[in-house]
C-alpha atoms as a PDB file:
ATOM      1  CA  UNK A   1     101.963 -47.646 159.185  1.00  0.00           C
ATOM      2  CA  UNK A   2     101.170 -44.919 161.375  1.00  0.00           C
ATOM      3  CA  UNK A   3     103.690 -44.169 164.084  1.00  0.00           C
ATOM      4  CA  UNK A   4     102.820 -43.776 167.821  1.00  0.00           C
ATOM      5  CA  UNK A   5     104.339 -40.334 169.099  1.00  0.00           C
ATOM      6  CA  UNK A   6     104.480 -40.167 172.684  1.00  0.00           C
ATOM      7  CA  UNK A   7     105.309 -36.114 174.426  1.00  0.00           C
ATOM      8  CA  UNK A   8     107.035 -35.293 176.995  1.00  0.00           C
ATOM      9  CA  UNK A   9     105.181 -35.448 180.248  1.00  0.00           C
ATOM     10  CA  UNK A  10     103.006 -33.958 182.059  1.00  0.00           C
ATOM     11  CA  UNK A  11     100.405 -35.206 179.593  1.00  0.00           C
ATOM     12  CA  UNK A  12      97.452 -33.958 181.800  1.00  0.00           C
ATOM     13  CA  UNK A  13      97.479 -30.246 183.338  1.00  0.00           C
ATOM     14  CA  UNK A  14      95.411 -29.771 186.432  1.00  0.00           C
ATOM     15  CA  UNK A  15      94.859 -25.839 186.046  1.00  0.00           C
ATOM     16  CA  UNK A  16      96.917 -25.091 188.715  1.00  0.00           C
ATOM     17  CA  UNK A  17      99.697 -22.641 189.332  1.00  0.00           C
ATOM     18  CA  UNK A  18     102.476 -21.590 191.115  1.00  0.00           C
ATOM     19  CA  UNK A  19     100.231 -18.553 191.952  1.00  0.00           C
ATOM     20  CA  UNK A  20      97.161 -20.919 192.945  1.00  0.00           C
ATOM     21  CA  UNK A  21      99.556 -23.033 195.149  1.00  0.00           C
ATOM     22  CA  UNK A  22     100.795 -19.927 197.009  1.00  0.00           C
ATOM     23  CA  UNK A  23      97.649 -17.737 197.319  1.00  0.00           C
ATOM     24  CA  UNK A  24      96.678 -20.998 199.234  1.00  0.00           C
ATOM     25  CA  UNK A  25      99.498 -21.253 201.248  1.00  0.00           C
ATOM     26  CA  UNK A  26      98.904 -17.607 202.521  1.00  0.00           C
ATOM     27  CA  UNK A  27      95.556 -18.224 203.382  1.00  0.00           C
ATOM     28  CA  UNK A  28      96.177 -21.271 205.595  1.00  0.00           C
ATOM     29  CA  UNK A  29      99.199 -18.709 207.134  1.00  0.00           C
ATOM     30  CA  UNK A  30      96.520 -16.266 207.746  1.00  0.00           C
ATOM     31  CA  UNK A  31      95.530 -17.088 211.363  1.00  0.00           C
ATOM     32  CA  UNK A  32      98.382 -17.563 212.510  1.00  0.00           C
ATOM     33  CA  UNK A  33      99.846 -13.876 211.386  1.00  0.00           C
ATOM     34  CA  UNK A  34      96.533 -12.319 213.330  1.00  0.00           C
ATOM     35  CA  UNK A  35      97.745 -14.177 216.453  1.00  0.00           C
ATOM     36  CA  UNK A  36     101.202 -13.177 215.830  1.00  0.00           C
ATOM     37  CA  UNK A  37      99.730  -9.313 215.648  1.00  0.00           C
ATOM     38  CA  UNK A  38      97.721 -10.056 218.416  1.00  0.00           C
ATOM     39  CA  UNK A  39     100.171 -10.776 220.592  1.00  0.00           C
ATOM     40  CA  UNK A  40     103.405  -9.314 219.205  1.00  0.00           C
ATOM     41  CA  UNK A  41     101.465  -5.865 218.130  1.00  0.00           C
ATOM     42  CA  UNK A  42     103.238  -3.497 215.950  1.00  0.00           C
ATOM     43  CA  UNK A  43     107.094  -5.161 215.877  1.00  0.00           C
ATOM     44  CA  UNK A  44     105.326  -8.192 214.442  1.00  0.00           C
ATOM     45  CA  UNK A  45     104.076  -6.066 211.477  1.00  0.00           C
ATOM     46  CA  UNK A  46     107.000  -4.491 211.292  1.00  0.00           C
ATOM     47  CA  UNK A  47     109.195  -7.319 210.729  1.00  0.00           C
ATOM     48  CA  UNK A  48     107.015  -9.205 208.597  1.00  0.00           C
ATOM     49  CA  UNK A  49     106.124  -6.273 206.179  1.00  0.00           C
ATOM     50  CA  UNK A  50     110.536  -5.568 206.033  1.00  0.00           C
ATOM     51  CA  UNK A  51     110.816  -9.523 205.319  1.00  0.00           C
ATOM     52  CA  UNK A  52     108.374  -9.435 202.515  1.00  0.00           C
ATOM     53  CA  UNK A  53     109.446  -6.647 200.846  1.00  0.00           C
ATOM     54  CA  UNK A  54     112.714  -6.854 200.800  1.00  0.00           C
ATOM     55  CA  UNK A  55     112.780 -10.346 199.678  1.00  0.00           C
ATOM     56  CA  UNK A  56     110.445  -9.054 196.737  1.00  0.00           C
ATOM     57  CA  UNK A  57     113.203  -6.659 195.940  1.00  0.00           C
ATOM     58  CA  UNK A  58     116.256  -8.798 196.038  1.00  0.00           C
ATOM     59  CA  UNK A  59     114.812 -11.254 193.987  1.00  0.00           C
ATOM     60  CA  UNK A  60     113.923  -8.916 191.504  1.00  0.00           C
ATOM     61  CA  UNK A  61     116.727  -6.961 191.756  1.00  0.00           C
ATOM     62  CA  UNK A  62     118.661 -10.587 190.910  1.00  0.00           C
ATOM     63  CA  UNK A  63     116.724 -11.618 188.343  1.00  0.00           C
ATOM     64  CA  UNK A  64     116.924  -8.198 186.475  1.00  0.00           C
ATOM     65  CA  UNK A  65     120.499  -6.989 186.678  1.00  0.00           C
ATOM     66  CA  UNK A  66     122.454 -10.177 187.609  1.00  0.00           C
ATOM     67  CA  UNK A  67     121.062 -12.797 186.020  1.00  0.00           C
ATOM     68  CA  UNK A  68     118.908 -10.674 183.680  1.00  0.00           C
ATOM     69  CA  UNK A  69     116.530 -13.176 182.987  1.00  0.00           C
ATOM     70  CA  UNK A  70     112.391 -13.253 183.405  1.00  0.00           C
ATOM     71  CA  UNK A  71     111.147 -11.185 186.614  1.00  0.00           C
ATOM     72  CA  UNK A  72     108.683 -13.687 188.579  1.00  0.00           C
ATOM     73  CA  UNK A  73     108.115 -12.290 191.654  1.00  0.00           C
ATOM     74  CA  UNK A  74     104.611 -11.779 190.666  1.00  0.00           C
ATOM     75  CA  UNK A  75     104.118 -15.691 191.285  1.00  0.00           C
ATOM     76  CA  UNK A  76     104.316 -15.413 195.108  1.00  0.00           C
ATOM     77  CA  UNK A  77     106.995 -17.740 196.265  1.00  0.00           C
ATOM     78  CA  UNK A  78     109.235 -14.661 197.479  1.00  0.00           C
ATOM     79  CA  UNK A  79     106.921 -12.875 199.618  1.00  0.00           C
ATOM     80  CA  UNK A  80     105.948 -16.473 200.686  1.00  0.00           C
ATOM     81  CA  UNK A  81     109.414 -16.734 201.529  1.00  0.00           C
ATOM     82  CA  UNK A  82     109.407 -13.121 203.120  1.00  0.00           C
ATOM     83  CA  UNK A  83     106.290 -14.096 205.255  1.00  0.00           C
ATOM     84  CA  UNK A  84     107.486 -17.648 206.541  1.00  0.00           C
ATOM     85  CA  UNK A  85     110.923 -16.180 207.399  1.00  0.00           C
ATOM     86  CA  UNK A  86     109.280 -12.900 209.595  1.00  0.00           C
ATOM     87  CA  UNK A  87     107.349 -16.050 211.074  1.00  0.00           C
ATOM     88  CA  UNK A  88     110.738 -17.246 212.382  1.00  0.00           C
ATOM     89  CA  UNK A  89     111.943 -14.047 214.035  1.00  0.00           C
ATOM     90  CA  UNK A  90     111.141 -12.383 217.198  1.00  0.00           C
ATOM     91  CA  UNK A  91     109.157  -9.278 216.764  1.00  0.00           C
ATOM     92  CA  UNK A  92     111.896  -6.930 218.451  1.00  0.00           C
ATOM     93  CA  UNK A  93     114.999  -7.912 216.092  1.00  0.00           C
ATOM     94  CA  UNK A  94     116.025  -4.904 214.688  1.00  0.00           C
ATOM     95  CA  UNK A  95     115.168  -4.209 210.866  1.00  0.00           C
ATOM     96  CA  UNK A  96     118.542  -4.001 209.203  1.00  0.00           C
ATOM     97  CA  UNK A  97     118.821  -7.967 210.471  1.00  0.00           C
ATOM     98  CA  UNK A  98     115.529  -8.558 208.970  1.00  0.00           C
ATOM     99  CA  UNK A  99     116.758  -7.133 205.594  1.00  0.00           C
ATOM    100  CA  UNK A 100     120.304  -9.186 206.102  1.00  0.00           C
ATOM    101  CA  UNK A 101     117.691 -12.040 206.356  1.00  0.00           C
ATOM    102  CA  UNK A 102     115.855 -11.841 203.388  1.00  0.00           C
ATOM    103  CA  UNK A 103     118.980 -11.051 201.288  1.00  0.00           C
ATOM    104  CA  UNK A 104     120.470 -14.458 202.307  1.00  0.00           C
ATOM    105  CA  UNK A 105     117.289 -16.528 202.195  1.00  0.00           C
ATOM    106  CA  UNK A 106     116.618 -15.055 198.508  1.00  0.00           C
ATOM    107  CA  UNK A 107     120.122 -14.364 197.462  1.00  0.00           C
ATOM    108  CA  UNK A 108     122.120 -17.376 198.185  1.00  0.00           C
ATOM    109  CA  UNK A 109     119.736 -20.092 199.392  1.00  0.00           C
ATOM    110  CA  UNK A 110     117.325 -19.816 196.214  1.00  0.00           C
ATOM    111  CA  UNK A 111     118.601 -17.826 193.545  1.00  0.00           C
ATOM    112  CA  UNK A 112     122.350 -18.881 193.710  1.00  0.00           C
ATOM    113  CA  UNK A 113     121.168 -21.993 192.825  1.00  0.00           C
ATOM    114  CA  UNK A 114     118.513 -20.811 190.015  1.00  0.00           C
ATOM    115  CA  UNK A 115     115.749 -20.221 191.424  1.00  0.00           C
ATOM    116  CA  UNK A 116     112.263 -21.779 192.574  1.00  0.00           C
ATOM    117  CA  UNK A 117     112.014 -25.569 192.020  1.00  0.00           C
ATOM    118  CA  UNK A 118     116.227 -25.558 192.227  1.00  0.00           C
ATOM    119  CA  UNK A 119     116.942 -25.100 196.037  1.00  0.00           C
ATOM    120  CA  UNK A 120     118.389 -28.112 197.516  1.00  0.00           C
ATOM    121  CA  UNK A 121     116.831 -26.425 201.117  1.00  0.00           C
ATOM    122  CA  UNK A 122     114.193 -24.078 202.450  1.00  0.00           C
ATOM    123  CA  UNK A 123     115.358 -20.573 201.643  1.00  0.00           C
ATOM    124  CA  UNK A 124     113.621 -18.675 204.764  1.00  0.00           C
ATOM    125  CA  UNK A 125     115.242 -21.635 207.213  1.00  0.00           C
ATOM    126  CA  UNK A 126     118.470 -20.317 205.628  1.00  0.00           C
ATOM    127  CA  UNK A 127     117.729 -17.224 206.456  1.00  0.00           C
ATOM    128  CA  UNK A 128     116.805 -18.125 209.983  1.00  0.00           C
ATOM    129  CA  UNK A 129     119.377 -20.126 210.439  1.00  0.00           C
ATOM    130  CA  UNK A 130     122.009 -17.530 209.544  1.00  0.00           C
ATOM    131  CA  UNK A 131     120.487 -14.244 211.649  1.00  0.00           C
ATOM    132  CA  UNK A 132     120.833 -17.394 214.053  1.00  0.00           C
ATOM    133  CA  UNK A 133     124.324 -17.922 214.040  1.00  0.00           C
ATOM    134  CA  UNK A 134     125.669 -14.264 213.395  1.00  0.00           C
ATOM    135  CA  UNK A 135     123.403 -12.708 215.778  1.00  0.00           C
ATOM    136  CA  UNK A 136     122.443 -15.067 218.695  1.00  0.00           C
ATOM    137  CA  UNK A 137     121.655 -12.287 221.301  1.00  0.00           C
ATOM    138  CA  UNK A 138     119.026 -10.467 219.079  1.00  0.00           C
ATOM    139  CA  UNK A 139     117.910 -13.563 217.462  1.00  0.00           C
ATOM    140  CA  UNK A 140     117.232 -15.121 220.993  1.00  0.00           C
ATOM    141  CA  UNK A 141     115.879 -12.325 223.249  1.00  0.00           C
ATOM    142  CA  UNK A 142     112.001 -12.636 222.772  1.00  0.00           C
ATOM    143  CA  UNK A 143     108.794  -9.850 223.685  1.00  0.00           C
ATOM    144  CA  UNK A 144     106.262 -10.847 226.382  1.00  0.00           C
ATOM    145  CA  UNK A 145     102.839 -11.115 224.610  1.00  0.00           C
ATOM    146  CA  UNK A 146     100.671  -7.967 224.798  1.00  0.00           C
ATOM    147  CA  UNK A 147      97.730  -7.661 223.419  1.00  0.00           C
ATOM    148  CA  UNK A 148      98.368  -5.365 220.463  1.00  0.00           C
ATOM    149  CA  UNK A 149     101.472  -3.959 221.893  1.00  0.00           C
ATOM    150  CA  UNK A 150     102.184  -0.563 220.487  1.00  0.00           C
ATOM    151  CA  UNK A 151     105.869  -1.215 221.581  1.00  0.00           C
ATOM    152  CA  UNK A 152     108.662  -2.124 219.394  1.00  0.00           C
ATOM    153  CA  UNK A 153     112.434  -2.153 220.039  1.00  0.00           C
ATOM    154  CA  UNK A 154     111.719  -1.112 223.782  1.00  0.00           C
ATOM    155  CA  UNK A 155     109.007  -4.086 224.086  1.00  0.00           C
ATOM    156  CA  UNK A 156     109.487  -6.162 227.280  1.00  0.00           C
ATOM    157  CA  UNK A 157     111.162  -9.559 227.382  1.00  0.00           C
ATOM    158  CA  UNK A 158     110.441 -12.904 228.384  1.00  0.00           C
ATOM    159  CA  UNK A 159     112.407 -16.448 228.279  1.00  0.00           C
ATOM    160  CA  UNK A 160     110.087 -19.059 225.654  1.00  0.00           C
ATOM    161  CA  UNK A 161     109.009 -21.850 227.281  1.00  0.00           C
ATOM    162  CA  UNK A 162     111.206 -23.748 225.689  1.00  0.00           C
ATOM    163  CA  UNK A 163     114.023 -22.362 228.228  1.00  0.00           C
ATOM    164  CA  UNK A 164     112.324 -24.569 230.865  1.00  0.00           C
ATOM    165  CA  UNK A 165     114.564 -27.707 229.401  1.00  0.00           C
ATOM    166  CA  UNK A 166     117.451 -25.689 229.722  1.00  0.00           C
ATOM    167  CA  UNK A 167     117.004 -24.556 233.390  1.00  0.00           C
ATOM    168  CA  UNK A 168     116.640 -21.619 232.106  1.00  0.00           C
ATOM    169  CA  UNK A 169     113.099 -20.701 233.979  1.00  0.00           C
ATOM    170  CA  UNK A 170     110.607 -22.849 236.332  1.00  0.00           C
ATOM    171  CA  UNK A 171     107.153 -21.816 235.518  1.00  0.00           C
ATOM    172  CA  UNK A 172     105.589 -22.299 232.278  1.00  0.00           C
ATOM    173  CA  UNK A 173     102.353 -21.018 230.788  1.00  0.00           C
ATOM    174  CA  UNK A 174      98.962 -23.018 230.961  1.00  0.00           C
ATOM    175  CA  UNK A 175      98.350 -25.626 228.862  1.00  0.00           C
ATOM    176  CA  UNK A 176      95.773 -23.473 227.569  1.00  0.00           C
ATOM    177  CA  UNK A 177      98.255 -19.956 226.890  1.00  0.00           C
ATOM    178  CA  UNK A 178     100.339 -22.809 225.108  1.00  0.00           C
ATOM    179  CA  UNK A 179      97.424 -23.863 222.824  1.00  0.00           C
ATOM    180  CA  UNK A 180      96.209 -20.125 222.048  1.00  0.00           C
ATOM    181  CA  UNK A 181      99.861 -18.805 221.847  1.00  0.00           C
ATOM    182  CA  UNK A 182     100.117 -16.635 225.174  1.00  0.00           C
ATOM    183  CA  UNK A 183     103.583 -17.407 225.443  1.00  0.00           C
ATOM    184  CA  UNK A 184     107.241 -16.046 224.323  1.00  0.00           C
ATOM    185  CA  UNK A 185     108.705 -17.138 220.910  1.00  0.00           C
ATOM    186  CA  UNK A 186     108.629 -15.815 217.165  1.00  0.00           C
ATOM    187  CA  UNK A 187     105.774 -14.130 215.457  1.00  0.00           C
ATOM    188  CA  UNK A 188     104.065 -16.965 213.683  1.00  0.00           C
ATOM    189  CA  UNK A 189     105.023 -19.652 215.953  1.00  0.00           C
ATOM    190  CA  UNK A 190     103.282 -19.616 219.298  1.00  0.00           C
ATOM    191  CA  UNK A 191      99.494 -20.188 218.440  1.00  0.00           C
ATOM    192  CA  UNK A 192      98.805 -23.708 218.032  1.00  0.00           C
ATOM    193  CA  UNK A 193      95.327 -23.200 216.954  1.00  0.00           C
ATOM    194  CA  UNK A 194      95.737 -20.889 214.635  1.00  0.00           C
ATOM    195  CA  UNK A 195      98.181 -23.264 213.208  1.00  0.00           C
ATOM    196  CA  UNK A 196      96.314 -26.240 212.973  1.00  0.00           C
ATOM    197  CA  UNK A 197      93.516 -24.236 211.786  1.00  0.00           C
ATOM    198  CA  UNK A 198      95.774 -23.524 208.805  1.00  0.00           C
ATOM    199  CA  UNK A 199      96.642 -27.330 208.638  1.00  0.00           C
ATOM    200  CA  UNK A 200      93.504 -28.416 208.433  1.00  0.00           C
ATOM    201  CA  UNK A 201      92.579 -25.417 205.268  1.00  0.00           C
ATOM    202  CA  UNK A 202      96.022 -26.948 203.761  1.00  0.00           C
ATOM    203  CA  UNK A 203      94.891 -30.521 203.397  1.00  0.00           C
ATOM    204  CA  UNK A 204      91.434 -29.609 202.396  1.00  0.00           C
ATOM    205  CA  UNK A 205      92.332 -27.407 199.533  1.00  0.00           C
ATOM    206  CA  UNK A 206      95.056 -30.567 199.159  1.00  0.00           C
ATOM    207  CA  UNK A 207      97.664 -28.420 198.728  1.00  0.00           C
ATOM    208  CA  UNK A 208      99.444 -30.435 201.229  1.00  0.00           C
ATOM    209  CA  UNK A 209      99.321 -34.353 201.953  1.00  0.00           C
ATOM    210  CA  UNK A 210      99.277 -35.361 206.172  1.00  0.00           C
ATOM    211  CA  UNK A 211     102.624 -37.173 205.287  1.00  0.00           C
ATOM    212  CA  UNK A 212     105.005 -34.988 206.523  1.00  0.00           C
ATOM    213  CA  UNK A 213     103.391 -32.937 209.284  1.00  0.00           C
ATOM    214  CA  UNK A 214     101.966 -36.270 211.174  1.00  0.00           C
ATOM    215  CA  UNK A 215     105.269 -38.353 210.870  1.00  0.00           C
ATOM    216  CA  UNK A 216     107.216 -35.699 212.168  1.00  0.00           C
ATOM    217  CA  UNK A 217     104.719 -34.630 215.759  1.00  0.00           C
ATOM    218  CA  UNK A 218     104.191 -38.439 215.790  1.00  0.00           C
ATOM    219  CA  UNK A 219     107.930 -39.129 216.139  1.00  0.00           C
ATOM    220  CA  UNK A 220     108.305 -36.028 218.222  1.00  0.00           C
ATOM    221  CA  UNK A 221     105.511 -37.059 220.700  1.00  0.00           C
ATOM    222  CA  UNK A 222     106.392 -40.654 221.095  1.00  0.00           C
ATOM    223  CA  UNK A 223     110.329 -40.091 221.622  1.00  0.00           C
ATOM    224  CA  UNK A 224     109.832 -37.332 224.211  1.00  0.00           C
ATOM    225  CA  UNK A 225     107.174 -39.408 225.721  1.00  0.00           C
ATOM    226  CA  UNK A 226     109.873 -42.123 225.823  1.00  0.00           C
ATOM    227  CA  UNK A 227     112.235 -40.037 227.841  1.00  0.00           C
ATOM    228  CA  UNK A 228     109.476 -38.152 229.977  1.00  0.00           C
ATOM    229  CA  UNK A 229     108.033 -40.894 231.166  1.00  0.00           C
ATOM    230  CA  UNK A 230     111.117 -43.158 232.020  1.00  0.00           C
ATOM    231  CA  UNK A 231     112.976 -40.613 233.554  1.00  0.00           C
ATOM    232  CA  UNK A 232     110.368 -37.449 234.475  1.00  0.00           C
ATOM    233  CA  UNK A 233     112.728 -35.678 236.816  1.00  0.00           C
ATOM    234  CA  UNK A 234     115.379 -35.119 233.808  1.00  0.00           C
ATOM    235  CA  UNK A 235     113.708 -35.067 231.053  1.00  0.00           C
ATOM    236  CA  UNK A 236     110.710 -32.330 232.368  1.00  0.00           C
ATOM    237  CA  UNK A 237     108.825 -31.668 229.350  1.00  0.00           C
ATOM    238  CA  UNK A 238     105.933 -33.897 228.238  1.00  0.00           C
ATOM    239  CA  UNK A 239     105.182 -34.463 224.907  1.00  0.00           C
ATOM    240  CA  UNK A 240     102.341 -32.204 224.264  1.00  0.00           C
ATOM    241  CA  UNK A 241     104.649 -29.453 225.983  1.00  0.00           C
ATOM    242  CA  UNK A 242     107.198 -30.553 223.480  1.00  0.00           C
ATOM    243  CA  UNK A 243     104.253 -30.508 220.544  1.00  0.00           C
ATOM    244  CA  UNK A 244     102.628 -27.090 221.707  1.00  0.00           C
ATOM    245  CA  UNK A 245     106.479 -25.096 221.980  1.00  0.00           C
ATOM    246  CA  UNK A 246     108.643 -23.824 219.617  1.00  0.00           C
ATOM    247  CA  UNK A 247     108.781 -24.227 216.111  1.00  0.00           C
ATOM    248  CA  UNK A 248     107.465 -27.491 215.528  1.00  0.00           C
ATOM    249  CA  UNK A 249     104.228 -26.894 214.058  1.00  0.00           C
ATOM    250  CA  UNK A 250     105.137 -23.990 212.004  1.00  0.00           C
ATOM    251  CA  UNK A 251     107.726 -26.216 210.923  1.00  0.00           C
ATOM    252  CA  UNK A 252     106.250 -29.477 210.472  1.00  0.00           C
ATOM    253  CA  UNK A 253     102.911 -27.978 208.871  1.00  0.00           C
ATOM    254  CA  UNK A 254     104.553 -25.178 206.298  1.00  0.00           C
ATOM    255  CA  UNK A 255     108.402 -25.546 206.212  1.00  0.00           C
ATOM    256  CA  UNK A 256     109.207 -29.088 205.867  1.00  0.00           C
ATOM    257  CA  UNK A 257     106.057 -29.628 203.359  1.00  0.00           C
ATOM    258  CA  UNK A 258     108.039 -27.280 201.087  1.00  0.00           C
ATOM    259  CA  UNK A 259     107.838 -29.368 197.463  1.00  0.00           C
ATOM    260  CA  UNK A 260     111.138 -28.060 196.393  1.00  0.00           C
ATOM    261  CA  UNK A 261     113.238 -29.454 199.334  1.00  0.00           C
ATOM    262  CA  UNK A 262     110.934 -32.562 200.356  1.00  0.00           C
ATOM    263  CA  UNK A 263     110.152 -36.176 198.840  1.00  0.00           C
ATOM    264  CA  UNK A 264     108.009 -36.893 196.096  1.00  0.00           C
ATOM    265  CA  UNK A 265     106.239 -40.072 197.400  1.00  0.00           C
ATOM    266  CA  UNK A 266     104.713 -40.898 200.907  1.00  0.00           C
ATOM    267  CA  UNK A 267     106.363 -43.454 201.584  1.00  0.00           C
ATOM    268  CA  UNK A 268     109.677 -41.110 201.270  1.00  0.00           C
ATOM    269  CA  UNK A 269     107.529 -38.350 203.383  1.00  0.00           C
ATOM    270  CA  UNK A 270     107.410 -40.754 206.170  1.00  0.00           C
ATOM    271  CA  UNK A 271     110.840 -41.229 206.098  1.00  0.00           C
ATOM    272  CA  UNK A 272     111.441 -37.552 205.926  1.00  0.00           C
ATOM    273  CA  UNK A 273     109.466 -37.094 208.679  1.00  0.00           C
ATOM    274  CA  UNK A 274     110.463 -39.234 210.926  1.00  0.00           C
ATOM    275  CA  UNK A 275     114.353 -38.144 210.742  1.00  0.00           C
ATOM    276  CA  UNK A 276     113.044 -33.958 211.487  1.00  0.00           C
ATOM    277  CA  UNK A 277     111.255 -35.411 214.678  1.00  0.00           C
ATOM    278  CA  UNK A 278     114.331 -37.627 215.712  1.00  0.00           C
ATOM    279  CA  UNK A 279     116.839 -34.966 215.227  1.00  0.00           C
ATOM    280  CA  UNK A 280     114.660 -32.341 216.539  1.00  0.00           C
ATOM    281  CA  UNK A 281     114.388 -34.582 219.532  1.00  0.00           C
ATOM    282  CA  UNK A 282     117.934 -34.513 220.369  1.00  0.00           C
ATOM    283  CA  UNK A 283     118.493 -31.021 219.423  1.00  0.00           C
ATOM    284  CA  UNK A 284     116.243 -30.347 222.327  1.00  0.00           C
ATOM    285  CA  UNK A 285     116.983 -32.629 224.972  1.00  0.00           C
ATOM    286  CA  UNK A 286     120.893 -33.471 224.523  1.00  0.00           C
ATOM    287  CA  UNK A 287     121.634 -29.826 222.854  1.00  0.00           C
ATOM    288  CA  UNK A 288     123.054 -26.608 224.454  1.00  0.00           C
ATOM    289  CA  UNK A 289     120.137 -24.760 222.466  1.00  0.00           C
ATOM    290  CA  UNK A 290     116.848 -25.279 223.065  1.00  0.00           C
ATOM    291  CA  UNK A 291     114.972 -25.808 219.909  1.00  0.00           C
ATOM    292  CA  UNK A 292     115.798 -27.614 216.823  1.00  0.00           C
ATOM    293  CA  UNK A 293     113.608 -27.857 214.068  1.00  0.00           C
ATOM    294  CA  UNK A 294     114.881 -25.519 211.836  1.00  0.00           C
ATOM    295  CA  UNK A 295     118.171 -27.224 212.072  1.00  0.00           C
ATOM    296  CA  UNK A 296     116.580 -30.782 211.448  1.00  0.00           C
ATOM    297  CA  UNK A 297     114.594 -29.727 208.348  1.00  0.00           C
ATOM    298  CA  UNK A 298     117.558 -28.621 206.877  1.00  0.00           C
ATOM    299  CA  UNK A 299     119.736 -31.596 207.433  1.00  0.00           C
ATOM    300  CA  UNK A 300     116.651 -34.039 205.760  1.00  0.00           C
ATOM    301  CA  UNK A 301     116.558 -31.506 203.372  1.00  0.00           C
ATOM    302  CA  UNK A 302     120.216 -32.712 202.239  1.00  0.00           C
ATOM    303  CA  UNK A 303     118.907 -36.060 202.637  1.00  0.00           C
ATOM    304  CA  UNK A 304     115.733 -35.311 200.104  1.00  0.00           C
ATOM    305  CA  UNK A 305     117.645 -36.438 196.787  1.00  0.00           C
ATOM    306  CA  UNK A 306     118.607 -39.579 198.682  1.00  0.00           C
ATOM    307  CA  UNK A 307     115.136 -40.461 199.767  1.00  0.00           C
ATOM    308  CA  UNK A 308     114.169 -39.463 196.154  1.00  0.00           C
ATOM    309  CA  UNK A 309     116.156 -41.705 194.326  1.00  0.00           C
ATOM    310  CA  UNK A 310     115.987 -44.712 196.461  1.00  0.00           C
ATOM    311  CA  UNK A 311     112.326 -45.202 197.290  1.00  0.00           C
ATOM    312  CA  UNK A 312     110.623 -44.801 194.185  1.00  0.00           C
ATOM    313  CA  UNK A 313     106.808 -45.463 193.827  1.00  0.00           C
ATOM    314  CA  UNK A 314     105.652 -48.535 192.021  1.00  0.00           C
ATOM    315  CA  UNK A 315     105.852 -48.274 188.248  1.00  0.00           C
ATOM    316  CA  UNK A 316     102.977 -48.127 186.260  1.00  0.00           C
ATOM    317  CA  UNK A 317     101.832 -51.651 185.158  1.00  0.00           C
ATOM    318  CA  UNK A 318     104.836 -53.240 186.735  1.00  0.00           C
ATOM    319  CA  UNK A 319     104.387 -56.471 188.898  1.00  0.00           C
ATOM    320  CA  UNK A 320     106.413 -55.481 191.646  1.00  0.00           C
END
């Protein structure tokens, strides 16, 4: 009697890669890097040319000397990791910081732990993060918007808009300098359009499922719409201020859809989604500082595992 052998899975291969998967991913952060340029002028290609290139290096510097293993920085997830991080930085933060950056996001936050598909959290939020904490001044003092500004470290500065919750200013751009990303903040941050315009590419080409990104601006717009509208004359920002500032479509749209550090299933996505708008949420509002996404994708990011392992997706051919 023949016997049945059974191989390990994956039993069907798509044809995609890595390389596929991040060539996409660049092309949906596309528009949002000319309106960072736009805006930010040469600092923002400054920075974001330092973040990719040096986190090219360190990880290949890693991979050849220290753990002397395969080189595979030719499958784009570092200078993915370069570009998203120079996305989180102002566009006047000195280059040796940038460098510190990358080293950190590439060095401890992905390969300390052995590299791509083994990072328990997002390596350039790591990065962030840290520049965050050990250099608050730079990290936080932001360039006006100028068209193509020639300027770098000498560029002028301007509070985000974000500051308003803080007391920090009283005017705040236009709804419509909010949408098209006339406003201070980091380089790939402050164009909603161009953002959602890369959404939208990212769930076409299905590299990305509406899961995540939805969950968490749903929870964010109905909580601060909570508090807005019960209380208006403490709680001053509406929710499509709170949707169109900040991080937290950069965030919801291409850090917190990372596949390392997020859940497997939708149902699990939801869940993951919903905790990065709640804690974001009270980041914001009940926090000394005024955003908080990076710091809520990284704390669901611990959670991930969790979520994993107790909601599971039906079993094929099981009842239940």
């Amino acid at each position: 009697m023949d016997k049945l052998i059974i191989s390990p899975s994956p039993h069907v291969h798509s044809g995609d890669t890595i390389s596929n998967k991040m060539i996409g991913v660049f092309i949906a952060l596309l528009p949002a890097y000319v309106a960072g340029l736009y805006f930010f002028g040469l600092g923002a290609l400054i920075i974001s040319v330092t973040a990719v290139l040096s986190c090219l290096l360190f990880e290949y510097l890693i991979q050849r000397f220290i753990l002397k293993g395969p080189v595979t920085i030719t499958d784009g997830s570092a200078a993915l990791t370069g570009l998203l991080l120079a996305f989180n930085l102002p566009s006047n933060l000195p280059v040796w910081i940038v460098i510190i950056g990358s080293l950190v996001a590439i060095g401890i936050a992905k390969m300390s732990f052995g590299g791509l598909g083994n990072n328990p959290f997002n390596p350039a939020l790591v990065g962030r993060v840290f520049l965050l904490i050990s250099f608050p001044a730079q990290m936080t003092t932001w360039p006006k918007p100028v068209p193509w500004n020639p300027a770098y470290l000498d560029a002028v500065t301007a509070a985000t808009p974000l500051a308003l919750l803080k007391g920090q200013i009283t005017e705040i751009p236009s709804a419509l300098n909010l949408f098209l990303g006339n406003m201070g903040g980091s380089i790939g941050e402050v164009s909603a359009l161009a953002l959602l315009i890369g959404f939208i590419y990212l769930l076409i080409r299905k590299i990305i499922t509406w899961h995540i990104p939805v969950s968490i601006l749903f929870t964010v717009f109905v909580f601060t719409g909570i508090l807005h509208y019960t209380n208006p004359e403490t709680y001053i920002g509406t929710p499509v201020f709170h949707l169109l500032t900040g991080g937290i479509l950069l965030g919801a749209i291409f850090m917190a859809t990372d596949y390392v550090t997020s859940p497997m299933n939708p149902r699990g996505m939801l869940l993951y989604g919903l905790g990065i708008g709640v804690i974001t949420v009270l980041i914001r509002v009940f926090g000394s500082y005024p955003e908080g996404v990076s710091f809520a994708i990284l704390i669901m990011n611990a959670f991930t595992p969790l979520i994993n392992k107790y909601i599971k997706p039906k079993r094929f051919g099981s009842p239940e």
